[in-house]
Structures are given as structure tokens and as C-alpha cells.
Protein backbone atom coordinates (compact mmCIF):
# COMPACT_ATOMS: atom_id res chain seq x y z
CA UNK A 1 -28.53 -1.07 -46.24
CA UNK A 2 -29.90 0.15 -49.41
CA UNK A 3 -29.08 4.00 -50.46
CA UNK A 4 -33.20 4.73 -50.25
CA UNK A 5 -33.10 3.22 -46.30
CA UNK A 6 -30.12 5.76 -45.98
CA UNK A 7 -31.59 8.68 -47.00
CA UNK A 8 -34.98 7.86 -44.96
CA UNK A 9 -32.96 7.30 -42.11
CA UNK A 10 -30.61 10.29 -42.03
CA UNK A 11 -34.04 12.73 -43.03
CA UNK A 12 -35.88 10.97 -40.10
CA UNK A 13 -32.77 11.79 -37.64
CA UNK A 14 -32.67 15.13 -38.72
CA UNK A 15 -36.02 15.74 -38.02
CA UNK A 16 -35.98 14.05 -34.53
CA UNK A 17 -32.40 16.32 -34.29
CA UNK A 18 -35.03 19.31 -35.10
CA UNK A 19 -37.56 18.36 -32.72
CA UNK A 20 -35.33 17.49 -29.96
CA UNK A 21 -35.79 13.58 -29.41
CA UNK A 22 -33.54 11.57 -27.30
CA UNK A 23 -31.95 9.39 -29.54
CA UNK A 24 -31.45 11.59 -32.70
CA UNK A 25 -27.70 12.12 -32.32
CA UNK A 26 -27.53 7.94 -31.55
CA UNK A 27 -29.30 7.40 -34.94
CA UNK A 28 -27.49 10.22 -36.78
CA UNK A 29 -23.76 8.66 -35.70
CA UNK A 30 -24.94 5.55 -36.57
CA UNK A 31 -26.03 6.56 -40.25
CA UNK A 32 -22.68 8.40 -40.15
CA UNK A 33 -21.35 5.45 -39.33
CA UNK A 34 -22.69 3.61 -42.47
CA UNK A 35 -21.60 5.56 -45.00
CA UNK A 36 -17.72 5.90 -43.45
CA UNK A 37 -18.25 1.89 -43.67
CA UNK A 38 -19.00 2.38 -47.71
CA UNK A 39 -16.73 4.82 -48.26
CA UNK A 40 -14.08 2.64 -47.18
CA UNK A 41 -15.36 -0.33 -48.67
CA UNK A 42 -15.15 1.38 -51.87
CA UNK A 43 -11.58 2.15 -52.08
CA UNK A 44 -8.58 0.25 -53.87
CA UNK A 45 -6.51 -0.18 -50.85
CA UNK A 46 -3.40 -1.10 -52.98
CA UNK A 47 -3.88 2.23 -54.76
CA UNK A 48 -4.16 3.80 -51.35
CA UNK A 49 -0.99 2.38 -50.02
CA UNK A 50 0.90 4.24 -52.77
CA UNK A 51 -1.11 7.59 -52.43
CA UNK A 52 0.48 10.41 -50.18
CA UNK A 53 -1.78 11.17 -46.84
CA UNK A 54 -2.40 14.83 -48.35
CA UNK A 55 -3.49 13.54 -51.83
CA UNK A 56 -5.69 10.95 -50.63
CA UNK A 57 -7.57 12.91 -48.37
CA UNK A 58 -8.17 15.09 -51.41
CA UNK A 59 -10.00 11.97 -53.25
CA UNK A 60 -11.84 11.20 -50.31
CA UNK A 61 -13.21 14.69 -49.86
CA UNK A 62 -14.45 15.26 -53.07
CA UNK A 63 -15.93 11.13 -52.76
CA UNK A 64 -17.63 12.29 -49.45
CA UNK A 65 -18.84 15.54 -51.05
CA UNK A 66 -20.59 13.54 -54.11
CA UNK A 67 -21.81 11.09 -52.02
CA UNK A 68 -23.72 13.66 -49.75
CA UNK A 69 -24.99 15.84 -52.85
CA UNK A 70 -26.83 12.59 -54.77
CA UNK A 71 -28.01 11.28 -51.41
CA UNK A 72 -28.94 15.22 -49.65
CA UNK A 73 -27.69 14.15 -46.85
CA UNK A 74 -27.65 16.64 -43.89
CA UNK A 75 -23.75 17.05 -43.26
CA UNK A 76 -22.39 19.82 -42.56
CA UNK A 77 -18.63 21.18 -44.07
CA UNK A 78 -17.08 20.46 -40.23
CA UNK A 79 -18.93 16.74 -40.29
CA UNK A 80 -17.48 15.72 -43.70
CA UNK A 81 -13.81 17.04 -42.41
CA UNK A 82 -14.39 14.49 -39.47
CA UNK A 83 -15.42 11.38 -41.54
CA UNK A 84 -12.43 12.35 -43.64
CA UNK A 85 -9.72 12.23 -41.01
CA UNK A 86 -11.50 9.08 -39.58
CA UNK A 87 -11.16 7.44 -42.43
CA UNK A 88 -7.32 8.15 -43.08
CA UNK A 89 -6.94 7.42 -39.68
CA UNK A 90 -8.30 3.85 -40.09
CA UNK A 91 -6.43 3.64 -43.48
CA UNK A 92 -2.90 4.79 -43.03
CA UNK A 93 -3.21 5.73 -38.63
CA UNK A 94 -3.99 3.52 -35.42
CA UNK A 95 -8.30 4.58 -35.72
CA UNK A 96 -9.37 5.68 -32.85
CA UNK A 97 -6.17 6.40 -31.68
CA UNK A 98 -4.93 8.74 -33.59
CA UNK A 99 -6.98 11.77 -31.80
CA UNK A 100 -5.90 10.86 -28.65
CA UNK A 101 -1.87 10.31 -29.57
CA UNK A 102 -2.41 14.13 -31.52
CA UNK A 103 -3.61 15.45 -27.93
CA UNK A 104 -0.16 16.94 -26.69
CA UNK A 105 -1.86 16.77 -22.34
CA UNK A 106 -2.31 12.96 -22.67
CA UNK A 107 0.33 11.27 -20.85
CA UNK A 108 -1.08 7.66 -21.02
CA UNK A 109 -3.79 5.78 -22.82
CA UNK A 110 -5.62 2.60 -21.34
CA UNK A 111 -7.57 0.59 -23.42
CA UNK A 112 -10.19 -2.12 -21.19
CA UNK A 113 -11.73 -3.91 -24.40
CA UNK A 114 -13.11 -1.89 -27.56
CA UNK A 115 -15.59 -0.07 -25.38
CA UNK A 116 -14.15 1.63 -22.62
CA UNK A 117 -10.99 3.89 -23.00
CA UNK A 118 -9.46 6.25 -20.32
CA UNK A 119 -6.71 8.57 -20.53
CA UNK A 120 -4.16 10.31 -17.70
CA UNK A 121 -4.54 14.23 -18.26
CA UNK A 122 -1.79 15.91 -15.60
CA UNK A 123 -2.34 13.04 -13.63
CA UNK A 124 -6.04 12.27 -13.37
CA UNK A 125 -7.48 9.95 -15.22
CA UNK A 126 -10.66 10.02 -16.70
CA UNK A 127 -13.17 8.16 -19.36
CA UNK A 128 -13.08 9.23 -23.02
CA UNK A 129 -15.96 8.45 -25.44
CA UNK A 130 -13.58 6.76 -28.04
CA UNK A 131 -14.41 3.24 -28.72
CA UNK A 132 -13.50 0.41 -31.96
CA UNK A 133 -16.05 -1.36 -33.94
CA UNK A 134 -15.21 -4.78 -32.62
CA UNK A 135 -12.60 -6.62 -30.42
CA UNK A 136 -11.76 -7.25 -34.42
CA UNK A 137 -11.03 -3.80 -35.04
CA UNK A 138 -9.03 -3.19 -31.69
CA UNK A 139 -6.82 -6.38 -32.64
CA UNK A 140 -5.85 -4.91 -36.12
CA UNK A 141 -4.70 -1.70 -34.34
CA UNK A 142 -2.63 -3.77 -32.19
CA UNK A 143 -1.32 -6.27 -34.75
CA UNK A 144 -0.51 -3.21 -36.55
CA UNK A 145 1.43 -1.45 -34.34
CA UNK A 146 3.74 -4.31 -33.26
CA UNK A 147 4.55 -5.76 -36.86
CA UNK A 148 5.91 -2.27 -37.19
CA UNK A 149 8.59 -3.24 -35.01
CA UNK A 150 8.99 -6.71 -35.37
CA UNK A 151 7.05 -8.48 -32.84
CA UNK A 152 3.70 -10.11 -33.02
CA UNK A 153 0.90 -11.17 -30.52
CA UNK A 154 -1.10 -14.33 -30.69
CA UNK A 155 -2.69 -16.93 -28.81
CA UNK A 156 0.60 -18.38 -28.08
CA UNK A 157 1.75 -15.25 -26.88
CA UNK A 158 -0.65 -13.03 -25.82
CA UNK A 159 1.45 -10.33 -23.97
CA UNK A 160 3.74 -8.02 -26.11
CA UNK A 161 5.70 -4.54 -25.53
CA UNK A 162 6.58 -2.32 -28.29
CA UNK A 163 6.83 1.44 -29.29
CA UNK A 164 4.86 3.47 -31.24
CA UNK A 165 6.32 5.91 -34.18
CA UNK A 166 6.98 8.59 -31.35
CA UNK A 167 8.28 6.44 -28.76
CA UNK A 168 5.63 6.06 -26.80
CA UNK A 169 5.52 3.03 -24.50
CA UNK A 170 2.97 -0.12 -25.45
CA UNK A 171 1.55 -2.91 -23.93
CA UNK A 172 -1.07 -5.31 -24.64
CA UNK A 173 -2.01 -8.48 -23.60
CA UNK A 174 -5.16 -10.15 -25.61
CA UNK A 175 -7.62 -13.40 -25.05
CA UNK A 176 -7.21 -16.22 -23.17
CA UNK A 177 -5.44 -14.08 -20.43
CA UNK A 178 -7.56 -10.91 -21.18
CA UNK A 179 -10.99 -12.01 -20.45
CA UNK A 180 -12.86 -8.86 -21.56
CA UNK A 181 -11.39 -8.33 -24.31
CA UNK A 182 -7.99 -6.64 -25.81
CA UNK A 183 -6.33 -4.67 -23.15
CA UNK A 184 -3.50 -2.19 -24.21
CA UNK A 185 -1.94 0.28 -22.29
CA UNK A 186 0.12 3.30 -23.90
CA UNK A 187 2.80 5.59 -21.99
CA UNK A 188 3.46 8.20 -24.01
CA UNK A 189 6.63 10.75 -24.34
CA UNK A 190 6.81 14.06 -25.40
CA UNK A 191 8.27 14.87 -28.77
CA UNK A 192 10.42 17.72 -27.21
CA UNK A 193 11.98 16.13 -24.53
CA UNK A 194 11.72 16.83 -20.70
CA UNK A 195 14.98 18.98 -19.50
CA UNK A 196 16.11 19.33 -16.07
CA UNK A 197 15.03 23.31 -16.40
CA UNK A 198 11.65 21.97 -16.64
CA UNK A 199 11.37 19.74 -13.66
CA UNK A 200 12.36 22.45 -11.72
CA UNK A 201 9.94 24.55 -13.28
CA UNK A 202 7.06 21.37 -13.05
CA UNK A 203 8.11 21.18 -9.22
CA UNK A 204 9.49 17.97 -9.44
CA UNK A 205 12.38 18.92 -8.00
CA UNK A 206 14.11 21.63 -6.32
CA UNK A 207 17.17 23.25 -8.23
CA UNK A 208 19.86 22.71 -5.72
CA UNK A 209 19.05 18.77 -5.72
CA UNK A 210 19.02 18.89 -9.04
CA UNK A 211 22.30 20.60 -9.29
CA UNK A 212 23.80 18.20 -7.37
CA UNK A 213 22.47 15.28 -9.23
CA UNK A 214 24.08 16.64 -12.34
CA UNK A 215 27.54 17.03 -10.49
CA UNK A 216 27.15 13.03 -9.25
CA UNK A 217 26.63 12.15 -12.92
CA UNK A 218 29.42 14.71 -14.06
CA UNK A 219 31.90 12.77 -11.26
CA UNK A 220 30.42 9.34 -12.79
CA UNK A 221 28.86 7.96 -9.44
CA UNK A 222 26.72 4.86 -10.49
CA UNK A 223 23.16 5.79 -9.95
CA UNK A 224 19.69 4.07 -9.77
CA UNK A 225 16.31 5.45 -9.93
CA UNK A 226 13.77 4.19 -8.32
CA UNK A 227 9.95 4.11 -8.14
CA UNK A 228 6.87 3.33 -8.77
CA UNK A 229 4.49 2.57 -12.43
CA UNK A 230 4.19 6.29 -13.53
CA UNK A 231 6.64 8.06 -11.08
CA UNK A 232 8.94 9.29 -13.92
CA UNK A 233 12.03 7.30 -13.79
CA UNK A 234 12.40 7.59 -17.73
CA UNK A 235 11.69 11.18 -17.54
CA UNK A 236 14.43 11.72 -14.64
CA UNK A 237 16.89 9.13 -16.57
CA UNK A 238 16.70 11.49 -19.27
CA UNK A 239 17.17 14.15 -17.81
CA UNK A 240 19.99 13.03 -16.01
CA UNK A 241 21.82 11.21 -18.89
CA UNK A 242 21.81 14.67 -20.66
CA UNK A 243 24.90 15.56 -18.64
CA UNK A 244 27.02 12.80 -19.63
CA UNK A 245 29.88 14.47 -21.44
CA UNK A 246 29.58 14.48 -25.02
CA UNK A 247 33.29 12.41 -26.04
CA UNK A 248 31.71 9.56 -23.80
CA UNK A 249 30.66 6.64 -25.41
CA UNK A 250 27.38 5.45 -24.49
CA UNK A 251 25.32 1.98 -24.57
CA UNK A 252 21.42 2.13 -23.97
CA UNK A 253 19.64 -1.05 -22.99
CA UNK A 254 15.74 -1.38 -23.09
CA UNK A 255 13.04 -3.49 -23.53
CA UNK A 256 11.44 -0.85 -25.70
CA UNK A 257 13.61 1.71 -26.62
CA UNK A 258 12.41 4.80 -25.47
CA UNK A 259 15.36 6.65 -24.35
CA UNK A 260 15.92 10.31 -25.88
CA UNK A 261 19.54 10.59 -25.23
CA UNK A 262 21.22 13.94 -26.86
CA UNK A 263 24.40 12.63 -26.90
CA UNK A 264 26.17 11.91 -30.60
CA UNK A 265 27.76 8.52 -29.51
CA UNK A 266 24.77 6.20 -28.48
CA UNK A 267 24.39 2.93 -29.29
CA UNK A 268 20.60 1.53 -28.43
CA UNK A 269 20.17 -1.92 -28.05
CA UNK A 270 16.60 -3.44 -27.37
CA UNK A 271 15.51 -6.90 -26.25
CA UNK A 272 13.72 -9.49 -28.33
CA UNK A 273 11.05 -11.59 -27.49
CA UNK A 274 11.33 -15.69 -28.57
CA UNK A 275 9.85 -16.24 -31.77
CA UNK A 276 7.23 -18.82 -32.69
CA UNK A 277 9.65 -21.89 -32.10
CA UNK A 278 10.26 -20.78 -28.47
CA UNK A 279 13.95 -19.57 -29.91
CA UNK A 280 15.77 -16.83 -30.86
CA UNK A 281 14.93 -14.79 -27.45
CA UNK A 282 17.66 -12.00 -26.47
CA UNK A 283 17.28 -11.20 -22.48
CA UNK A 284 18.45 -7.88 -21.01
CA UNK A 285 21.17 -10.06 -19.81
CA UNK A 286 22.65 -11.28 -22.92
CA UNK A 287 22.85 -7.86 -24.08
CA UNK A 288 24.50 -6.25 -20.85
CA UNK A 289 27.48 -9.00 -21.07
CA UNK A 290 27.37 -7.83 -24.73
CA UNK A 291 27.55 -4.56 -23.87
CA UNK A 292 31.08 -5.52 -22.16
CA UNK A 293 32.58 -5.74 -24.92
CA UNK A 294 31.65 -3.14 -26.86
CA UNK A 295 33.73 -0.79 -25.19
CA UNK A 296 31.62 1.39 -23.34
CA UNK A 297 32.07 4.26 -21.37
CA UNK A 298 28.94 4.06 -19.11
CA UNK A 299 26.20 1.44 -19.71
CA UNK A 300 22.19 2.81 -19.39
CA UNK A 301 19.58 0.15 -18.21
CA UNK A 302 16.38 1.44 -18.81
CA UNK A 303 14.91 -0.87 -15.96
CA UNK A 304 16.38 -3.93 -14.06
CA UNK A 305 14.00 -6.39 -13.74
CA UNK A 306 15.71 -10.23 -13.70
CA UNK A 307 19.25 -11.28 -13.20
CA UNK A 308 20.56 -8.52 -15.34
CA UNK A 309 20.95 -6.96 -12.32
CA UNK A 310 24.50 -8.97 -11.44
CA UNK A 311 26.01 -8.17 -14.77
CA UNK A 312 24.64 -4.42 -14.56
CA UNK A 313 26.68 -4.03 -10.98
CA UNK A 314 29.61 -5.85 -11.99
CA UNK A 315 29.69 -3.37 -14.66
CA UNK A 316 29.79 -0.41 -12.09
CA UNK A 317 32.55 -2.26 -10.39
CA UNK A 318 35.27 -3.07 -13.28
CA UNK A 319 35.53 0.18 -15.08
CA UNK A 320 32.23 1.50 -16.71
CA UNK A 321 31.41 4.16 -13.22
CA UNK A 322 28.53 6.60 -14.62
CA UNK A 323 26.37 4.03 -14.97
CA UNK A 324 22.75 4.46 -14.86
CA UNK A 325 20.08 2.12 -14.10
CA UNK A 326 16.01 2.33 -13.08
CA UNK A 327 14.36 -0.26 -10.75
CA UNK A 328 10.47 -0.30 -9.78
CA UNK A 329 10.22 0.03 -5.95
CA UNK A 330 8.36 2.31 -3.75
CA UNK A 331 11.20 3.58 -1.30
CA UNK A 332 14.66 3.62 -1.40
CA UNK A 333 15.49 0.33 0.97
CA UNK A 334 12.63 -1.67 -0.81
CA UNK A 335 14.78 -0.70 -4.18
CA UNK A 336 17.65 -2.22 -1.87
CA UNK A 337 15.81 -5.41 -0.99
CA UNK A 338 14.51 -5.87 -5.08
CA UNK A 339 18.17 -5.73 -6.01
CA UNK A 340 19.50 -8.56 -3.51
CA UNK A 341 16.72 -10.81 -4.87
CA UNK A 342 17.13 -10.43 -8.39
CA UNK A 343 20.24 -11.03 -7.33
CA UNK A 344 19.88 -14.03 -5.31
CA UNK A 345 17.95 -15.28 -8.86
CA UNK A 346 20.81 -15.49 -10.61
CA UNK A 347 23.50 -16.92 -7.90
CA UNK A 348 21.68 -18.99 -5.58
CA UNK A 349 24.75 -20.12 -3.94
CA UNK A 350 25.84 -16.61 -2.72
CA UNK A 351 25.66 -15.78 0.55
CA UNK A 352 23.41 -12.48 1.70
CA UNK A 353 26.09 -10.31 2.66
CA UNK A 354 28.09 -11.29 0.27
CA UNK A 355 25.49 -9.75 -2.46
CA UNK A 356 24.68 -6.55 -0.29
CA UNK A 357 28.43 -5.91 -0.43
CA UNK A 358 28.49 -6.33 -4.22
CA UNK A 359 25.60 -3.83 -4.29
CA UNK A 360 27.47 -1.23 -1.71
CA UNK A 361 30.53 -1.46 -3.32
CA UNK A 362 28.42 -0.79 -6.86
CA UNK A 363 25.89 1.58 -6.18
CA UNK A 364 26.43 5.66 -5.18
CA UNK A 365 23.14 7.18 -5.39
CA UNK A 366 19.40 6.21 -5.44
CA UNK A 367 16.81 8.83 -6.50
CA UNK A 368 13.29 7.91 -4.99
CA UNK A 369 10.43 9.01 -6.92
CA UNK A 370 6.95 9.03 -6.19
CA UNK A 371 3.32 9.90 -7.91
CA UNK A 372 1.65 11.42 -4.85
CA UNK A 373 -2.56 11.88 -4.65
CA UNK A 374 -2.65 14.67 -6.61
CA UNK A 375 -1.13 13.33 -9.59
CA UNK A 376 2.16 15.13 -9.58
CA UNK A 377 5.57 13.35 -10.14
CA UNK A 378 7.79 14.48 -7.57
CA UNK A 379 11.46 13.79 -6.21
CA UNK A 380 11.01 11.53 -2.90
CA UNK A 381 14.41 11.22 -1.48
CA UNK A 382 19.04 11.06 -2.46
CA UNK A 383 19.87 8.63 -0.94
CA UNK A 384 23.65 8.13 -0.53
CA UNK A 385 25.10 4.26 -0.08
CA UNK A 386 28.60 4.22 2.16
CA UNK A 387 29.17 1.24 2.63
CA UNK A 388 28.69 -2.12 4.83
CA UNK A 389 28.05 -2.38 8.76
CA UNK A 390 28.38 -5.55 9.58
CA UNK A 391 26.24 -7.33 6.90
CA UNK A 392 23.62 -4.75 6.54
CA UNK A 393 24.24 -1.90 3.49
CA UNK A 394 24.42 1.43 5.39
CA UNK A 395 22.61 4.71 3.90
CA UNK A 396 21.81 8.61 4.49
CA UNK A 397 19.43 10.18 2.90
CA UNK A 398 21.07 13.59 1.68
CA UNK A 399 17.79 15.75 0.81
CA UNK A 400 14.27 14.33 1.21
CA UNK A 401 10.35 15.38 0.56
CA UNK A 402 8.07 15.89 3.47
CA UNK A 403 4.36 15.36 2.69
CA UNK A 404 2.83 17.45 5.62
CA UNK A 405 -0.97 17.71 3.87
CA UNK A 406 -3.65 18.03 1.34
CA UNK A 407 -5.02 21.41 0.95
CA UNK A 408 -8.48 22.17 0.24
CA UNK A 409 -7.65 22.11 -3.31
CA UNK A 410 -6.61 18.70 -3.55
CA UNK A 411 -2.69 19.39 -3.66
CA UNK A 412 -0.12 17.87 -1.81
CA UNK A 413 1.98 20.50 0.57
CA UNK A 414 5.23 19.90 2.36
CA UNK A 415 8.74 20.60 1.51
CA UNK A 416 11.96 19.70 0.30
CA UNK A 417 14.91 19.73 3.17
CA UNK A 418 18.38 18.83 3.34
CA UNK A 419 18.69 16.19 6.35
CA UNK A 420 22.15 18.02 6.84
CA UNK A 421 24.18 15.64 6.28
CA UNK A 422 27.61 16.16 4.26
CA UNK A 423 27.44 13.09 1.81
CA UNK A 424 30.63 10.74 1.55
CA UNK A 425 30.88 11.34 -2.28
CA UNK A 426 31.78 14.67 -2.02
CA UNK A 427 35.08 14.15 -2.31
CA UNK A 428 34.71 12.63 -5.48
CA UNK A 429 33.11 15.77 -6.52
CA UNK A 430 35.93 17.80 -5.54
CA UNK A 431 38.01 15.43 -7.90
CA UNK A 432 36.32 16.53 -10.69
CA UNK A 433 36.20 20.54 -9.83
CA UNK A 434 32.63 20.19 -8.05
CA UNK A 435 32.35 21.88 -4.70
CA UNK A 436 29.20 21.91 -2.70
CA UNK A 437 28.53 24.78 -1.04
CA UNK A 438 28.11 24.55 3.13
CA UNK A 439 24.50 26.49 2.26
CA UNK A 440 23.22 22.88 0.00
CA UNK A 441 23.05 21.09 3.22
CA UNK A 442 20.58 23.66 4.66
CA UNK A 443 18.52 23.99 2.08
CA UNK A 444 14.63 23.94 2.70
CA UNK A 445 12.24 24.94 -0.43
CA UNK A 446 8.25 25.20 0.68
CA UNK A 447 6.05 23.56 -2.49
């Protein structure tokens, strides 16, 4: 478009702006639109990739501020600011993006093709009006991102997980499989992370519980949490991990590392995808039997998913107790019934009760969590594993959540009880200078 066009354009939208017409803010983004597209046409990007953030938006101020003087066009100080930071956004940031990863109440970010973009805000989810120029322009975001960290995403493999600068959680999976486009989903973690002081505070769960969840991980019970997509199982593996003494030596296995341990002896170790030969993969597996012999105290598995999960317990069960572990299942037997299969996966020729007793004699504790209706993250269920009867894995559940309603509001009510029951690791506890108090086990807390 010609610089005459331009200037007809943007004094025609302004006028329709004035006189209140329908589509002047459509036309007056689009002309917007058109000079963002010169203005980054126009610059030396091999200069810019040398050029600090700060001094470069400098240049491009004064540039836009020019530009808008010879051509009078009608943008105001706050409008130029905008094109500004879109610009470095597109230049040296993720695009359209980079608002939504600066707003500190997103919690995830799901991308359905370069039009349509919604985002989780304290657990509701709603439509954003952020959108890319093309399925192009959505691609280079995403090609961008994962060359960051040493993957890629083509045709011939089309689904990818990564992490983004601040550890947030990424997924996308593009065309053949995704038929509407680019599809990329982004769980995101706070910078400052999530302490057991705040769950309490967040209502996630109940002090006492949580009390005695840091004494089981003090006395080195192995531990799995379970749940659901988006029912915090990093958040509480955190949490918990925090109170792993600090002379312990710790090994972190993920996918995509987004563990925050605190600790000062962590070693992370991440998966890696096959590369364009079909070789060179690394499993959670390989690096678990790794692990082995890398002297570890206790051994973190950010999620079992495969037939890690017989090298994870065998861990628990020659020397690494304090182990902890997340699985995706939606109650506490169902996390049960995941574990024999992945099990069954990996040693066909073993018998049923043969792998529920290598589970019982693993396992200590599984936290259930849950995302209930009204988008809160909340603690579902400790449930305590003692052992075998007959060939079926006995359990008590030692304080559980009871949903009773939905107020008017929208908010879940109930409350979190103690079923009463003294749990068989307390004696472990007491091995370790932990005594529960007689009152835990009749604990009741109203939310």
C-alpha cells in the first residue's frame, strides 16, 4: 500500500471514529496493522539481534514517532507505546504471547489455531481477543520456542513438549494431526513458587493434613500424587519436596523440567525425544535405571506414565524410601489400577498379585487431588496402603474431602474430616521424633 493510500485511509477512519461508524476501530487496527508490518520490514534484523531490548525500543520509538509526524497520522502517545512493545515482542518475544505470559492470574494458555485463544483465570476459562497473522506466524512462535530447548516439530513429528524461559509447561501438536490449525497448550508456573503456607491459605488443604504430609516425607514414606489434567500434582510435589532435608541428595526426572526444588543438591534430568533418524530417544525409563546409579538419596518422578513405573517402585523397595512420584488418575484406587497396568506393560509374564504386592510393599501414601466445578484445586483424599489381603492391595483413607453442595454463588461446600482411623505408618513417624496427636484423627475443618 502506497504511503498516500495510508494516510487517506487512517484520515477516513478517524473520521468514521468521529462520527461513530461501525467499523472505524476494524479499519483503524488494520491501518495500524500496516505500518507495524513496515516498520518491521524496515529493520536490519542482524543489527537487532545484537541490540539490547531497552536500546532498541529506543530506535523504534523515535522510527514510529517520525513515521507518524511525515504521514499525520492520528496516534496517540499510549498507541505508539503499544506498536512499540508489539513489535519487540515479535522481534526478540513469543508475539502475541508475550501479554498474556506478563499477566501474573493466567494459569494456562490454549491456543485452537491462530484465531481463537482462551486462557484459565482462577479456574475459569474464558476467550481472549489475541490472535497471529497466519497459521505461519503461530508456527514461528512455536518453532521458536522449542529450538530453545533442543527439540523441533515437523511433519514427521508433529507433537512436541517443552518449557518456556519461566518454566512454564508446553505442548503443541501441528498439521496433519491438528486439522484446524496449530494447537498449543501452555501450563504455566509462578515465578515465586507455591509453599505449603499458601495452600493452606488458597484452601487447598487443611493445615493438620498438611502437617502430616510433611512428617510422612520427613520419615521418607514413598509417596504418589495423584489426579487429574490441572489438579495440581506439580504444585503439591513441590510443595512437598520442600521438606526433604537439605544434606539429602536428590534426582529429579521429567519430561519437561519444571520442578522448583529449593534444595542445594538436585540433579534434573529430562527426557529426549528421537531425533530425525528415529534414534537417539532417552525414555523416563532409561533415566530412572540411570538414576540407580547415581547414588541417590530419594528419586522424584515428575509423572509415571509407561513402564517406568517398575523401575520407579523397585527404587522405593532397595534403599532410595522418600521417593516421590505423580500419576494421572481420578481417585485413589483408579491410581492403583493405572499402576498394575503400566506395570503389566513392562512384565507381561507377571502374575496380578504378584505386581499388586510389588506396589504394596512400595507405596505408603497417595494424595488424591481434584479440580472441582468451581475451579478450585483442592486435596481429595490420604490414603494409606498396609498391605495385601489375599491378592487384593488393602487401603484406609486417613482424612478425606466431602463435597456436600454448590452454593448460590457457584462454590463448592463440604469439609475436610479425619475418617478416624490411626494410620499404620505412624510408627514410622515416631522413629523419626514425629508424634501425632490423638486430636489429628478428629479433625473436621468446614470450607
Amino acid at each position: 500500500m502506497s504511503s498516500s493510500r495510508l494516510i487517506d485511509r487512517v484520515r477516513g477512519a478517524q473520521q468514521r471514529h468521529r462520527t461513530g461508524t461501525a467499523t472505524d476501530s476494524v479499519e483503524f487496527e488494520r491501518i495500524k496493522g500496516q505500518l507495524h508490518k513496515e516498520l518491521i520490514e524496515s529493520l536490519d534484523f542482524e543489527q537487532v539481534g545484537r541490540t539490547p531490548r531497552e536500546e532498541l525500543a529506543g530506535r523504534l520509538r523515535v522510527t514510529l514517532a517520525d513515521t507518524v509526524e511525515t504521514r499525520q497520522l492520528p496516534l496517540n502517545r499510549l498507541e505508539r507505546e503499544r506498536l512499540v512493545e508489539e513489535i519487540l515482542d515479535d522481534i526478540l518475544g513469543l508475539g502475541p504471547l508475550e501479554p498474556l505470559l506478563r499477566d501474573p492470574e493466567i494459569s494456562d494458555i490454549l491456543i485452537n489455531g491462530p484465531d481463537t485463544v482462551y486462557v484459565e483465570r482462577k479456574g475459569r476459562l474464558s476467550r481472549v481477543d489475541v490472535r497471529f497473522n497466519s497459521n505461519a506466524h503461530l508456527m514461528q512462535i512455536i518453532d521458536r520456542i522449542v529450538s530453545a530447548v533442543g527439540r523441533r516439530v515437523d511433519e514427521t513429528t508433529p507433537m512436541v513438549d517443552a518449557r518456556l524461559s519461566d518454566g512454564s509447561r508446553f505442548n503443541a501438536i501441528i498439521p496433519p494431526l491438528a486439522l484446524d490449525g496449530p494447537a498449543v497448550s501452555i501450563r504455566r508456573f509462578g515465578t515465586v513458587p507455591i509453599t505449603a503456607d499458601d495452600l493452606v491459605a488458597f484452601g487447598a488443604c487443611p493445615a493438620p493434613v498438611m502437617d502430616f504430609l510433611k512428617a510422612c516425607v520427613r520419615a521418607k514414606l514413598n509417596m504418589m500424587i495423584s489426579g487429574g489434567t490441572g489438579s495440581g500434582k506439580t504444585t503439591m510435589l513441590n510443595v512437598l519436596s520442600s521438606n526433604i532435608p537439605l544434606g539429602e541428595r536428590v534426582l529429579t526426572i521429567e519430561d519437561a523440567a519444571e520442578l522448583q526444588l529449593q534444595q542445594p543438591h538436585v540433579v534434573r534430568l529430562e527426557t529426549r525425544p528421537a531425533n530425525l533418524e528415529g534414534r537417539g530417544e532417552i525414555t523416563a525409563r532409561d533415566l530412572v535405571k540411570n538414576a540407580l546409579r547415581m547414588r541417590p538419596d530419594r528419586i522424584i518422578l515428575g509423572e509415571i506414565r509407561s513402564t517406568e513405573a517398575i523401575d520407579m517402585l523397585q527404587a522405593m523397595n532397595t534403599g532410595h524410601e522418600g521417593s516421590l512420584a505423580t500419576v494421572h488418575a481420578n481417585t485413589t484406587r483408579d491410581a492403583l489400577a493405572r499402576l498394575e497396568t503400566m506395570i503389566g506393560m513392562g512384565m507381561p509374564n507377571l502374575g496380578d498379585k504378584n505386581i499388586r504386592e510389588m506396589i504394596a510393599r512400595a507405596l505408603d501414601v497417595i494424595i488424591q487431588l481434584d479440580r472441582l466445578p468451581d475451579g478450585t484445586r483442592r486435596l481429595m483424599a490420604v490414603t494409606e496402603i498396609t498391605g495385601m489381603e489375599g491378592s487384593v492391595i488393602s487401603t484406609q483413607d486417613i482424612f478425606v474431602f466431602q463435597q456436600r453442595t454448590i452454593d448460590d454463588e457457584g462454590r463448592v461446600r463440604g469439609a475436610f474430616v479425619a475418617t478416624g482411623t490411626r494410620p499404620k505408618c505412624a510408627a514410622r513417624l515416631a522413629q523419626v521424633g514425629i508424634e501425632l496427636s490423638r486430636d489429628l484423627f478428629r479433625f473436621r475443618q468446614e470450607v
